[in-house]
Protein backbone atom coordinates (compact mmCIF):
# COMPACT_ATOMS: atom_id res chain seq x y z
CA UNK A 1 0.00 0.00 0.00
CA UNK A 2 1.74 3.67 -0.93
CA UNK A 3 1.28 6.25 0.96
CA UNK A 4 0.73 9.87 -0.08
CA UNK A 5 0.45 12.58 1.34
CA UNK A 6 -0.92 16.56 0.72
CA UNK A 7 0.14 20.30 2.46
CA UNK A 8 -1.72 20.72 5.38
CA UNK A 9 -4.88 23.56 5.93
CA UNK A 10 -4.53 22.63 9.65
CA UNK A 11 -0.41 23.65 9.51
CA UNK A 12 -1.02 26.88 7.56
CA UNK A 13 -3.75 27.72 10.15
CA UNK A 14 -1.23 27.13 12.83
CA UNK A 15 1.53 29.22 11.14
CA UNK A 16 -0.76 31.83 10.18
CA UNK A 17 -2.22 32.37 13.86
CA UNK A 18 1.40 32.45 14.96
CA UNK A 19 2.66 34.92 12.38
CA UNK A 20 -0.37 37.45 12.88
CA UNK A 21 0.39 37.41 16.78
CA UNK A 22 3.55 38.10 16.41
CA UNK A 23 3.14 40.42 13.80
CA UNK A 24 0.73 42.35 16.06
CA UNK A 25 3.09 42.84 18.68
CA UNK A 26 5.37 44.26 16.73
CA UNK A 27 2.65 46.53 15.16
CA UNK A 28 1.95 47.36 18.86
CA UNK A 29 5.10 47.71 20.41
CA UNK A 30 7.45 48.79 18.45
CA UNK A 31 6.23 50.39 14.54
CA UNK A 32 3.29 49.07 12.55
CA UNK A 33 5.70 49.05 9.65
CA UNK A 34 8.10 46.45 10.96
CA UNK A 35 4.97 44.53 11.76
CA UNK A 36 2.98 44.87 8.74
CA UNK A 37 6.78 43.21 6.99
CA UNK A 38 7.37 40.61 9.87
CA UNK A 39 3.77 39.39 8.97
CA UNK A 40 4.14 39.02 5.24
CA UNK A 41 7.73 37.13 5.84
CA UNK A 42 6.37 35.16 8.37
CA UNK A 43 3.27 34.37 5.95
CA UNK A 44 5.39 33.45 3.41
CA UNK A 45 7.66 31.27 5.12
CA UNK A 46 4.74 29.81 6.76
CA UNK A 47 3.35 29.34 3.82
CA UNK A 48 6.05 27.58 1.83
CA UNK A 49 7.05 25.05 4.74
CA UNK A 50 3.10 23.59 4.45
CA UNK A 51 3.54 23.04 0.68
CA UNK A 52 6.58 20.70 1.53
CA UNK A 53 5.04 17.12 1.77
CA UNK A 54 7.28 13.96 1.90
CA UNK A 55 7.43 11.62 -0.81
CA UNK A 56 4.95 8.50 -1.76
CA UNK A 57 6.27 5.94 0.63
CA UNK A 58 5.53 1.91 0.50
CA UNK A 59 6.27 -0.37 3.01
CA UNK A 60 8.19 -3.38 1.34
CA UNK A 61 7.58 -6.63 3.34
CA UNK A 62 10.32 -8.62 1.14
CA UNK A 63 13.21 -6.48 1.52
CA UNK A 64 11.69 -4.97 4.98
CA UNK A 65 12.64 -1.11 4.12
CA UNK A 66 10.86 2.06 3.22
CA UNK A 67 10.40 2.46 -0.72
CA UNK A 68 10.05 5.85 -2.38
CA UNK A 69 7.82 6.17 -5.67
CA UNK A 70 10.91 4.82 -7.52
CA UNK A 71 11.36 1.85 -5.40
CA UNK A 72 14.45 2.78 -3.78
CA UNK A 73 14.94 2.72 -0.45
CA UNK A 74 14.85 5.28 2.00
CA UNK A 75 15.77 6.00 5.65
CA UNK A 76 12.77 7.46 7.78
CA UNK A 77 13.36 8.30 11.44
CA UNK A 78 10.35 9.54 13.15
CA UNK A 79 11.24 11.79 16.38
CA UNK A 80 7.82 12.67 16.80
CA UNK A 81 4.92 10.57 16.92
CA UNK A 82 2.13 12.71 18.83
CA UNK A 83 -1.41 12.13 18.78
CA UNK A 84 -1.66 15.17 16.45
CA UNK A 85 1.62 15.20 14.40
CA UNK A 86 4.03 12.77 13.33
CA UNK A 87 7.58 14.45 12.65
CA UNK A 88 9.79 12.06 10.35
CA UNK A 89 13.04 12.40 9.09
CA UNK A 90 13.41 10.75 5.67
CA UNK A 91 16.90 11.19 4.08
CA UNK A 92 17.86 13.89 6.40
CA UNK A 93 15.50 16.29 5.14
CA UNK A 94 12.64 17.03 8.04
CA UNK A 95 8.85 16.27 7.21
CA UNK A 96 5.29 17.15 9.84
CA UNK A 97 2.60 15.02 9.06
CA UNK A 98 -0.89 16.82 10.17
CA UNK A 99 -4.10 14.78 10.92
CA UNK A 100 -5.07 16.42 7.19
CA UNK A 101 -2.28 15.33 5.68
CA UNK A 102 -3.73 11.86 4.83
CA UNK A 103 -6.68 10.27 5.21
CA UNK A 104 -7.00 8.63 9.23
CA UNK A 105 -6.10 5.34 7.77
CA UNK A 106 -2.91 5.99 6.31
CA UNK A 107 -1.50 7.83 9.28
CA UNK A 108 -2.24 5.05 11.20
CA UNK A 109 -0.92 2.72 9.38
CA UNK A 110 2.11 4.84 9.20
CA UNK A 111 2.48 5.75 12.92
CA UNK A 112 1.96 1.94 13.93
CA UNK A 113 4.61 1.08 11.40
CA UNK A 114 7.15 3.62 12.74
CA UNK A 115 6.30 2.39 16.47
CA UNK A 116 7.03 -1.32 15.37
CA UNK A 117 10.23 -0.28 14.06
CA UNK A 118 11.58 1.80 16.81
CA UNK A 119 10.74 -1.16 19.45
CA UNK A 120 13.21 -3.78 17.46
């Protein structure tokens, strides 16, 4: 079974909130200019990191590894597996998986995976 995945609403929500809070206090406490440009940066950057989305991964039960979409295998580390995000490592590059960034199913699948493989 692959498993793909798409940006997250519920991450750009979070970064959004974040960025117009800060942004406001700025506005506030220091010149509405600096916080009119902290808040477009931070929208932007916020922006761009939810558009990253890991690869199409498959579990291969011969060879027992993490496949990419091109059946070669990569290394996944997951340092975070939380109730409401899963933060994976795959080939060094660092990936957060939202409850909207695949159906309930495949995150499951996923995080029981991961939890089998960091027990052995």
């Amino acid at each position: 079974m692959r498993s793909t995945f798409v940006p997250s609403r519920l991450a750009l929500a979070a970064h959004l909130g974040i960025a117009s809070l800060i942004a406001l206090a700025l506005w506030f406490w220091l010149d509405w200019r600096l916080g009119l440009l902290a808040w477009s940066g931070l929208c932007w950057l916020g922006w761009y990191e939810t558009r990253r989305v890991p690869p199409a991964l498959r579990w291969s039960t011969l060879r027992s590894c993490w496949q990419d979409e091109r059946e070669r295998e990569v290394d996944i580390v997951a340092f975070r597996l939380a109730p409401l995000v899963i933060g994976l490592k795959i080939d060094g590059r660092v990936f957060w998986l939202w409850p909207d960034s695949a159906d309930g199913e495949t995150l499951w699948r996923l995080r029981r995976r991961l939890r089998q493989r960091s027990e052995h």
